[in-house]
Protein backbone atom coordinates (compact mmCIF):
# COMPACT_ATOMS: atom_id res chain seq x y z
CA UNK A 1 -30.47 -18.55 6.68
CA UNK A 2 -28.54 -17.09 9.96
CA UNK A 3 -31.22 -14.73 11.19
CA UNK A 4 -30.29 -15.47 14.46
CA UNK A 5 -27.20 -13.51 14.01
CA UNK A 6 -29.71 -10.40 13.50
CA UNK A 7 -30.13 -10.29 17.56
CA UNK A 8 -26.67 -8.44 18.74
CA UNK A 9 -26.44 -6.29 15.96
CA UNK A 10 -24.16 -3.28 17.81
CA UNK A 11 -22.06 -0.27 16.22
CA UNK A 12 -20.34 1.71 18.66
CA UNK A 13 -19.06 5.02 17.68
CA UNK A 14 -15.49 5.32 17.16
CA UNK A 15 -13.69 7.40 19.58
CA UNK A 16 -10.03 7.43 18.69
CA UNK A 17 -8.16 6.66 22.08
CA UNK A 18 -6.25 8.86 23.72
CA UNK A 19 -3.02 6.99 23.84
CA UNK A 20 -2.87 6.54 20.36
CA UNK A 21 -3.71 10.25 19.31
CA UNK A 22 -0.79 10.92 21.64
CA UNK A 23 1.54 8.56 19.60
CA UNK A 24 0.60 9.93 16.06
CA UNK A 25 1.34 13.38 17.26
CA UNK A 26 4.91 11.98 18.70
CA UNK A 27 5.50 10.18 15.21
CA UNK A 28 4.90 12.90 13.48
CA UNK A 29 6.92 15.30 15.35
CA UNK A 30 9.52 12.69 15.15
CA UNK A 31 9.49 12.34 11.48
CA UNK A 32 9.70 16.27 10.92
CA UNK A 33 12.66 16.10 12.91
CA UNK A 34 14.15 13.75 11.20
CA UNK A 35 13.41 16.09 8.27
CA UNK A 36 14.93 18.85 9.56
CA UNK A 37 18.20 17.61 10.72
CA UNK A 38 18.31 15.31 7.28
CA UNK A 39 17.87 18.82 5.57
CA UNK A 40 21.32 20.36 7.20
CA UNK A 41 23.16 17.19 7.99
CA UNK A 42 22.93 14.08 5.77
CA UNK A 43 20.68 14.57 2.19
CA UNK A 44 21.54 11.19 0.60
CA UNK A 45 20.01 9.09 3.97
CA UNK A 46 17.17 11.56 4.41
CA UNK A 47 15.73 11.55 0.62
CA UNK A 48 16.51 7.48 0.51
CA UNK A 49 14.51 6.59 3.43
CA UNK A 50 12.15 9.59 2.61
CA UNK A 51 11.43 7.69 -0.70
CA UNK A 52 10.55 4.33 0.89
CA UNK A 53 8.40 5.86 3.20
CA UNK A 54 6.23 7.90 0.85
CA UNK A 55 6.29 5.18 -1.49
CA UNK A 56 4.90 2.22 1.24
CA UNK A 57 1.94 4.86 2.67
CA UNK A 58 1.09 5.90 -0.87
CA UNK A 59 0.79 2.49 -2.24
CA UNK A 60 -1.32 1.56 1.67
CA UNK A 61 -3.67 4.08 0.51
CA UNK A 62 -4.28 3.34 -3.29
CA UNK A 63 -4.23 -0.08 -1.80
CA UNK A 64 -7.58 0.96 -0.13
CA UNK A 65 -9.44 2.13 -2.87
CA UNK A 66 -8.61 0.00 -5.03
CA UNK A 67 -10.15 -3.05 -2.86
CA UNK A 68 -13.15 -0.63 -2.65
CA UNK A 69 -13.19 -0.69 -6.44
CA UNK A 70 -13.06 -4.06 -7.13
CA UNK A 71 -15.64 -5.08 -4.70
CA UNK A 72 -17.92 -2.55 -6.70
CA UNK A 73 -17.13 -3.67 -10.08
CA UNK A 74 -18.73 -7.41 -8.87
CA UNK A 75 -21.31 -6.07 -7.07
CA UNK A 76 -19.93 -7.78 -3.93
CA UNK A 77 -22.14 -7.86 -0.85
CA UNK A 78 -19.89 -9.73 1.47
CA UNK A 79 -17.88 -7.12 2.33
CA UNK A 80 -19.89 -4.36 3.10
CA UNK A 81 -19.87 -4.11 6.66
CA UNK A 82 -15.76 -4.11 6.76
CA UNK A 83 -15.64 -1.53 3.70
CA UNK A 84 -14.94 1.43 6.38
CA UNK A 85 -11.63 0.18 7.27
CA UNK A 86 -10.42 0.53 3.23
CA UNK A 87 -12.36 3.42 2.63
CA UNK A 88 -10.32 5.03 5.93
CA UNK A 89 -6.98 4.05 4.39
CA UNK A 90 -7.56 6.54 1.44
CA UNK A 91 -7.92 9.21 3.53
CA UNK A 92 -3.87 9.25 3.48
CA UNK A 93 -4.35 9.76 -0.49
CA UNK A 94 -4.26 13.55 -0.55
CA UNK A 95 -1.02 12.92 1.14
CA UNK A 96 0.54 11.83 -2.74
CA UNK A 97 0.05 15.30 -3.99
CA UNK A 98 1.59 16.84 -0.72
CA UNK A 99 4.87 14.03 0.02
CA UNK A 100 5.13 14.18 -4.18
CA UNK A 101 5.78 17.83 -3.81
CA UNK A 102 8.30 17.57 -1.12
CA UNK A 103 9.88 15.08 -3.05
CA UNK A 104 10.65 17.43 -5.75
CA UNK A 105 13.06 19.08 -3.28
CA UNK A 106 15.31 16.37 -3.08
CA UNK A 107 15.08 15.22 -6.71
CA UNK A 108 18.51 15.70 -7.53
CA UNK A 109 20.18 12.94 -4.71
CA UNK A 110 17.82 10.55 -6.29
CA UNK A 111 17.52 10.27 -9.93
CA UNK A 112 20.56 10.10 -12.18
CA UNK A 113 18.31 11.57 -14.90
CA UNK A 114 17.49 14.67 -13.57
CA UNK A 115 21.14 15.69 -13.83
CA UNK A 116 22.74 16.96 -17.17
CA UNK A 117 25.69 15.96 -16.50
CA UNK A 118 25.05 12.22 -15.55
CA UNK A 119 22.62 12.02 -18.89
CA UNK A 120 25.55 13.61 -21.02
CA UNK A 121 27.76 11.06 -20.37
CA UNK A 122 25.50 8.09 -20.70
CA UNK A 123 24.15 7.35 -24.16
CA UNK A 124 21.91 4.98 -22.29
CA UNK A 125 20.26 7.05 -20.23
CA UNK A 126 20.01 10.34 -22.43
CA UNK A 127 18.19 7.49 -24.99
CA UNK A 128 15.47 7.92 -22.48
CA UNK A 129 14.81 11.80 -22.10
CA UNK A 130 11.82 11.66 -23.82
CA UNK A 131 9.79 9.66 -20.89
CA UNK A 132 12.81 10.56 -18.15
CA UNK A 133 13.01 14.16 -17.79
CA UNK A 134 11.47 16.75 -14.66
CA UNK A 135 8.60 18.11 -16.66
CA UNK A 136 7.19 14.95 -17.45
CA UNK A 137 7.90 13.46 -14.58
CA UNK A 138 5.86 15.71 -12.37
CA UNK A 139 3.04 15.61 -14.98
CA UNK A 140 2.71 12.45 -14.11
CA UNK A 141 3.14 12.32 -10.37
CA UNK A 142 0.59 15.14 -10.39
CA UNK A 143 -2.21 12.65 -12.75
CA UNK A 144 -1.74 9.61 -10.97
CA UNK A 145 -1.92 11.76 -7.31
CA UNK A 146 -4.58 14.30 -8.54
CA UNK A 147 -6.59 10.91 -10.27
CA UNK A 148 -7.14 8.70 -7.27
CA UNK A 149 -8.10 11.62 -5.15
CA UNK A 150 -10.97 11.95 -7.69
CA UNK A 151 -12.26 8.83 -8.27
CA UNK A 152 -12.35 8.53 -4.12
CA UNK A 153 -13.77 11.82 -3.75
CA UNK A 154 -16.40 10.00 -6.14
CA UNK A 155 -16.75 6.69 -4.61
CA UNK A 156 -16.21 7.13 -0.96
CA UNK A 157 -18.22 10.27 -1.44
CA UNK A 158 -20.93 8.12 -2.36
CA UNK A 159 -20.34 5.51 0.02
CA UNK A 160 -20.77 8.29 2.87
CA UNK A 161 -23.47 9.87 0.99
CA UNK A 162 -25.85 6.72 1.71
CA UNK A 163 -25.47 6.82 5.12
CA UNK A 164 -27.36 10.29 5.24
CA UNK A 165 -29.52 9.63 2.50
CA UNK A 166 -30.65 6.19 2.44
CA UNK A 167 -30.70 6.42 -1.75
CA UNK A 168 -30.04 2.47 -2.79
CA UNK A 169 -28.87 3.85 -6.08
CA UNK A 170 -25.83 5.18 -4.78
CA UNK A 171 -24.78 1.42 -4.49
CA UNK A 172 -24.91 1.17 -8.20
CA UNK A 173 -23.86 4.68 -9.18
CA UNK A 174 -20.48 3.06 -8.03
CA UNK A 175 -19.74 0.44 -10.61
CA UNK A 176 -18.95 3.06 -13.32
CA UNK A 177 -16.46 5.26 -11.55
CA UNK A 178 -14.92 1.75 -10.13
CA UNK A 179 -14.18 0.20 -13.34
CA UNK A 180 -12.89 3.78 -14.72
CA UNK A 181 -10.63 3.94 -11.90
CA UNK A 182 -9.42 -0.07 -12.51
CA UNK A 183 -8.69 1.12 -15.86
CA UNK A 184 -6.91 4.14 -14.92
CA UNK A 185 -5.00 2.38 -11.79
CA UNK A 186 -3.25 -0.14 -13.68
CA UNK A 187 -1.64 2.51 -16.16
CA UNK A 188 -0.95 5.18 -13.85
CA UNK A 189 0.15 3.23 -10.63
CA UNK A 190 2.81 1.41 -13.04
CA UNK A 191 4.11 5.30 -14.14
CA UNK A 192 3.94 6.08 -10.54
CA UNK A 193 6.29 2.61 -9.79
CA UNK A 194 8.42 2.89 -12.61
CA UNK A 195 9.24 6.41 -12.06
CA UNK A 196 9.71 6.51 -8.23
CA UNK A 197 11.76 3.20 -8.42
CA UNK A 198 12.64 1.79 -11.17
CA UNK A 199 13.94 5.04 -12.72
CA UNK A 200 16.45 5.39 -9.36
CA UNK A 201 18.76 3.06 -11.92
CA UNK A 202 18.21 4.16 -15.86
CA UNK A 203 19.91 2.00 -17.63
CA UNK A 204 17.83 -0.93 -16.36
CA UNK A 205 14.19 -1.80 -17.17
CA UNK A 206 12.04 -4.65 -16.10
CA UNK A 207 8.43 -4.88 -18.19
CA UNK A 208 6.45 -6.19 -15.84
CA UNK A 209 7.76 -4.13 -12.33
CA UNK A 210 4.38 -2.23 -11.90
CA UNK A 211 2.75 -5.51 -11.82
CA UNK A 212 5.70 -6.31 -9.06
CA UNK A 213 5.38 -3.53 -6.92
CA UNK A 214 1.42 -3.47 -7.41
CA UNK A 215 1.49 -7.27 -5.95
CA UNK A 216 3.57 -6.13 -3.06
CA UNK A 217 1.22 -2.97 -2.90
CA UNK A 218 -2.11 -5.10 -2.63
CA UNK A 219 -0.58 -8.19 -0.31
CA UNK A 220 0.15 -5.48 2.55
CA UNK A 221 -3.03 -3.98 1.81
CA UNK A 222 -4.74 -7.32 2.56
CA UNK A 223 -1.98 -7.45 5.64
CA UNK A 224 -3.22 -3.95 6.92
CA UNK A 225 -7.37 -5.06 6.71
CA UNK A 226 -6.87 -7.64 8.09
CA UNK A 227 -5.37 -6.32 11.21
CA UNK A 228 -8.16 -3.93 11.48
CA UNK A 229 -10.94 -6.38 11.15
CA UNK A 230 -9.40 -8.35 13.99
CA UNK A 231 -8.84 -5.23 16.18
CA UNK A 232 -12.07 -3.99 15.24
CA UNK A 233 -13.79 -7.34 16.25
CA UNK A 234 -11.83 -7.99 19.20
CA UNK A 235 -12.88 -4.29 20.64
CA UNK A 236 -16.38 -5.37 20.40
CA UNK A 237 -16.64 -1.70 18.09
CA UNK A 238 -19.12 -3.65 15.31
CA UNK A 239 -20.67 -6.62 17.21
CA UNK A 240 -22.55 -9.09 14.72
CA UNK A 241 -21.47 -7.01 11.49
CA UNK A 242 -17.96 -8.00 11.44
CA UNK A 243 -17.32 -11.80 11.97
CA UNK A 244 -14.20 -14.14 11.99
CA UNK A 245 -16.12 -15.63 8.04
CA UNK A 246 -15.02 -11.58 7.36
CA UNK A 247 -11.83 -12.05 8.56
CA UNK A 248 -11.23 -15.48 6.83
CA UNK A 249 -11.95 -14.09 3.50
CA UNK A 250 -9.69 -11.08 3.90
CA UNK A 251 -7.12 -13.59 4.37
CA UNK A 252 -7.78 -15.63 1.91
CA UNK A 253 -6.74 -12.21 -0.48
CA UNK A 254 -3.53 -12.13 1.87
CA UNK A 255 -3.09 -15.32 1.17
CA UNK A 256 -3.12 -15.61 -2.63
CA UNK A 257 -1.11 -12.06 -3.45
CA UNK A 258 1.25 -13.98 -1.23
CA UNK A 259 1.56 -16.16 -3.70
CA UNK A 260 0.96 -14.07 -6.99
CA UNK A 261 3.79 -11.96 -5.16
CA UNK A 262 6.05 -14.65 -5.62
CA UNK A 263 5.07 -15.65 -8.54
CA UNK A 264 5.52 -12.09 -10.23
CA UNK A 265 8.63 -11.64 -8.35
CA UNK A 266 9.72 -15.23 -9.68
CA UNK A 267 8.74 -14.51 -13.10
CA UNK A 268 10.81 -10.99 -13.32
CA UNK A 269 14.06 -12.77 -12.23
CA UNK A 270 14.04 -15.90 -14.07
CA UNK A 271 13.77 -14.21 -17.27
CA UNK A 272 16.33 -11.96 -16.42
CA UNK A 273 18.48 -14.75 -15.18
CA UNK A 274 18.09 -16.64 -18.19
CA UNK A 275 18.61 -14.17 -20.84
CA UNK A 276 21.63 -12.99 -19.06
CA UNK A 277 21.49 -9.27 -20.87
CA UNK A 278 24.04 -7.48 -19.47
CA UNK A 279 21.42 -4.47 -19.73
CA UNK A 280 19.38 -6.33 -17.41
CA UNK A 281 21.09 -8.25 -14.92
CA UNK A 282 22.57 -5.60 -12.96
CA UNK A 283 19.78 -5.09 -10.88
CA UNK A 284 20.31 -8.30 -9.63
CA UNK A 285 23.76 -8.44 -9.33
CA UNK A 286 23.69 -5.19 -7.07
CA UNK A 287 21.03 -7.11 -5.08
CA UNK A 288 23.50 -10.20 -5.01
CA UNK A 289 26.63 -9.09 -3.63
CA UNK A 290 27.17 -7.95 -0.07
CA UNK A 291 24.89 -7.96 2.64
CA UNK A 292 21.94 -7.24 0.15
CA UNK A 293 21.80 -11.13 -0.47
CA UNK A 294 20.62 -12.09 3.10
CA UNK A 295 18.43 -9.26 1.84
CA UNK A 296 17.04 -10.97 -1.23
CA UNK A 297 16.98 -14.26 0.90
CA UNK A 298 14.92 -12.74 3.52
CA UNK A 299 12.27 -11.69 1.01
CA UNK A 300 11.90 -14.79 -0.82
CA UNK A 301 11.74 -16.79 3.14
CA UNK A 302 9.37 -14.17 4.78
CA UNK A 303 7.69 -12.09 1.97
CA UNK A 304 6.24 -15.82 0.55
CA UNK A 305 7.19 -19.00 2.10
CA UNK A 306 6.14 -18.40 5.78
CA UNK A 307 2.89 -16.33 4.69
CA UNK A 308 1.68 -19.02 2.35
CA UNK A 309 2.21 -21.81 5.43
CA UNK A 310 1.21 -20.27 7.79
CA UNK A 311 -2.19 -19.31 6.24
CA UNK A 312 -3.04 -22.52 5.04
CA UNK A 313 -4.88 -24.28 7.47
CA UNK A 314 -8.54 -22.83 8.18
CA UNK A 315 -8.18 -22.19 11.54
CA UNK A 316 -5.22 -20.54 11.23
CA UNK A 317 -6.88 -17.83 9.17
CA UNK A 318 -9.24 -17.68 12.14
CA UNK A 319 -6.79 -17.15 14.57
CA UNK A 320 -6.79 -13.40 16.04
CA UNK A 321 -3.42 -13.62 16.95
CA UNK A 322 -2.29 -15.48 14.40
CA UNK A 323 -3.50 -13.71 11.42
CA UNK A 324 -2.10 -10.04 13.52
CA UNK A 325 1.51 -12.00 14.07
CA UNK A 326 1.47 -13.00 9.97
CA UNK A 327 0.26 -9.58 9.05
CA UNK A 328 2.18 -7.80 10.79
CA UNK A 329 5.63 -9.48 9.31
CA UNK A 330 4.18 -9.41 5.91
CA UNK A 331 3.67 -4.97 6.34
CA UNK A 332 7.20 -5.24 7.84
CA UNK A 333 8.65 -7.59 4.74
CA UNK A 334 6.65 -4.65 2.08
CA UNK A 335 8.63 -1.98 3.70
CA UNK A 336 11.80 -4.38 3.06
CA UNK A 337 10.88 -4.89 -0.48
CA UNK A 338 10.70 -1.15 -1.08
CA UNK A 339 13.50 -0.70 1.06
CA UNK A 340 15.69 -3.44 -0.99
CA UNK A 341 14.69 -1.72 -4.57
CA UNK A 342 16.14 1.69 -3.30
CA UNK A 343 18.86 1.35 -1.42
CA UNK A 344 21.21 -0.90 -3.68
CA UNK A 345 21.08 1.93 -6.23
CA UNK A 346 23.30 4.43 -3.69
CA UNK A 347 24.90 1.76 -1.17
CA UNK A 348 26.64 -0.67 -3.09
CA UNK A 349 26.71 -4.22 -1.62
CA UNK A 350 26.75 -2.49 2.43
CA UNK A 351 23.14 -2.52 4.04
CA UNK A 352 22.59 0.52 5.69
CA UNK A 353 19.48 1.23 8.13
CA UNK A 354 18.85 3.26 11.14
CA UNK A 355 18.24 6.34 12.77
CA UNK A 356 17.16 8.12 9.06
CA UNK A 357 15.17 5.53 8.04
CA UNK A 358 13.04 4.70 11.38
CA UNK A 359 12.66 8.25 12.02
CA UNK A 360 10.89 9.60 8.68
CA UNK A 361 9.21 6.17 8.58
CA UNK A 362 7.69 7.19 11.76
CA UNK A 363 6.76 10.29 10.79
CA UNK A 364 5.26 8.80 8.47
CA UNK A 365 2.76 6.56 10.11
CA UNK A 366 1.99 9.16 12.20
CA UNK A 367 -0.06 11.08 9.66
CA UNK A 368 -1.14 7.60 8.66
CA UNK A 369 -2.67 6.76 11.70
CA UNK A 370 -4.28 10.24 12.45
CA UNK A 371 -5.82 10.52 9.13
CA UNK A 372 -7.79 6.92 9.71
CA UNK A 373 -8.48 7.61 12.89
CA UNK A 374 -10.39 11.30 12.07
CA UNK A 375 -11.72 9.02 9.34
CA UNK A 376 -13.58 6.64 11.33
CA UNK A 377 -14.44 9.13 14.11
CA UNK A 378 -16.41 11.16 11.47
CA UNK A 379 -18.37 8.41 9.84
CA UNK A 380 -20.03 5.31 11.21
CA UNK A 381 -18.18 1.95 11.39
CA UNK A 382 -20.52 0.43 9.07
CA UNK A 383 -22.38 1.56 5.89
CA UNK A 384 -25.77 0.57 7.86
CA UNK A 385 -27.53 2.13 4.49
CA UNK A 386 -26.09 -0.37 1.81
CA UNK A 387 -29.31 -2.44 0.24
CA UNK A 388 -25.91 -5.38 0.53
CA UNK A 389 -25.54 -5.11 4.37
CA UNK A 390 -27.57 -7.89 4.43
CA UNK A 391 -25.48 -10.23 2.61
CA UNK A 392 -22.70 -9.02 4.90
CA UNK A 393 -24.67 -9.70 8.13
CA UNK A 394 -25.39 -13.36 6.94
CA UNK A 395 -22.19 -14.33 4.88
CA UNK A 396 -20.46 -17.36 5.60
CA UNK A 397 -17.21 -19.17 4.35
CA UNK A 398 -17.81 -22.32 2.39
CA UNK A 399 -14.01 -23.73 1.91
């Protein structure tokens, strides 16, 4: 079946153009001045929009391995030949360890709970010093960053590794570390979520917000492959390895988080609604009053409802443009999301964005971009050496 598609097989090697090593270095040095000038003039804007930032990139990289990890733990073959473009999106993962650290610095404009003064006077919050406090805290930024750059020293390692050395068994020496990392993702990226965000207001929980922000995490993911499949495609970089049935089942995943977005998102304020716990409802109330509503409104309109129709029809998920225009608004409506469960917390019921916020963003995706670019120049486009490739080469989309 398909072995005429065997005849323009082609992987070019990536070269990372010019114009957009120029840019990273110009977001970067954007971002660090940004940094700088946050540093002497403005703390509370610099370590808010610092937060969202660090906290969109992180989850874009996790995001990668974790795709990498679940196509491992079922032994999938049709993704091989687009497994590159997740594997490059963990190169940013070292990046936890290094943005966690600088976090540290500006702990204190953040989280209530890491001043005694705040805790003293809030039987509510000092209820919680035995999981809120610094020490712990940084243990456990330090696991969860320290963790995934293990298991994708492991599994990427591997993944490179058969490239050189032809060894088939490399395929399967993946499945263990994948499923240990599964495992060890969902605990650690919901400590990660919880502490970064939820913890910005103590006296409010939500039980299921690292399966929120781990939704939100994994539909941008989807959003961020995708664009590089069609970019990848439409630059003629992998001819015959990389196909529009690859790009239809990527967004097919962009699709459905879409949905189990909403649904989780749903689910969280619904019960929150309908309980009506004063303990719980603030959250929403800050999120309610002010500009933030248009806020809320926006991510309910463009985080789910435009997504979900305008990925419905097959050809629409076949559509270069089409899918780039949807999955570009969906990484935009992610960096909303994270943006909308910050800022409430310090600007009550004003909306405040601008020069702070685009500028360490930029910064940012700078590193971002230079990290997946060095990525992809190092290693081929394609894991020609995968015993799978050939399910890859020959896949095609049924529904």
């Amino acid at each position: 079946m398909g072995e005429h598609n065997h005849v323009n097989l082609h992987v070019s090697k990536f070269e990372a153009p010019a114009k957009l090593k120029t840019l990273s270095f110009a977001l970067i040095a954007i971002g660090l001045l940004t940094f700088v000038v946050g540093l002497m003039k403005n703390q509370e804007r610099l370590w808010t929009s610092y937060l969202v930032a660090f906290f969109f990139f992180s989850a874009m990289g996790v995001s990668g391995l974790f795709w990498i990890a679940i196509n491992n733990v079922s032994k999938a073959g049709w993704s091989v030949s687009i497994r590159r473009y997740a594997e490059a999106t963990t190169a940013f993962i070292p990046g936890i360890l290094v943005g966690g650290l600088i976090l540290l610095v500006g702990f204190k404009h953040l989280y209530p709970w890491a001043n005694a003064e705040t805790v003293a006077g809030n039987a509510v919050i000092a209820a919680k010093t035995g999981y809120l406090n610094t020490g712990f805290f940084v243990v456990r930024l330090f696991i969860f960053a320290v963790g995934c750059m293990l298991f994708k020293y492991v599994m990427v390692g591997n993944s490179l590794k058969q490239d050189q050395t032809g060894d088939a068994n490399l395929t399967n020496k993946n499945v263990s570390p994948a499923v240990g990392f599964l495992v060890f993702f969902a605990l650690a990226f919901s400590f990660f979520s919880v502490d970064l965000l939820m913890s910005l207001l103590p006296t409010w929980y939500s039980t299921i917000f690292g399966i929120y922000t781990f939704s939100g995490m994994f539909q941008a993911g989807m959003a961020f492959l995708a664009i590089v499949v069609v970019l990848m495609k439409r630059h003629g970089y992998v001819k015959g390895y990389v196909t529009e049935e690859h790009q239809h089942d990527v967004v097919k995943y962009l699709k459905g988080f879409s949905i189990f977005w909403a649904y989780i998102a749903f689910s969280q304020f619904m019960l929150i609604w309908y309980a009506n716990l004063p303990e719980e409802t603030e959250y929403y109330i800050m999120r309610a009053q002010g500009g933030w509503m248009g806020v809320s409104m926006a991510l309910l309109i463009f985080r789910f409802v435009v997504p979900f129709l305008a990925l419905l029809p097959r050809g629409a998920k076949r559509n270069d443009n089409h899918v780039l225009l949807v999955s570009a608004l969906v990484l935009v409506m992610q960096y909303v999301d994270i943006y909308w469960m910050v800022y409430p917390n310090f600007f009550d019921g004003h909306v405040t964005f601008g020069f702070w916020e685009i500028g360490i963003f930029a910064g940012f995706a700078g590193i971002f971009l230079l990290t997946i670019m060095s990525f992809w120049s190092k290693h081929s486009l394609v894991p020609l050496k995968d015993p799978r490739l050939h399910e890859a080469i020959n896949h095609h989309v049924a529904y």
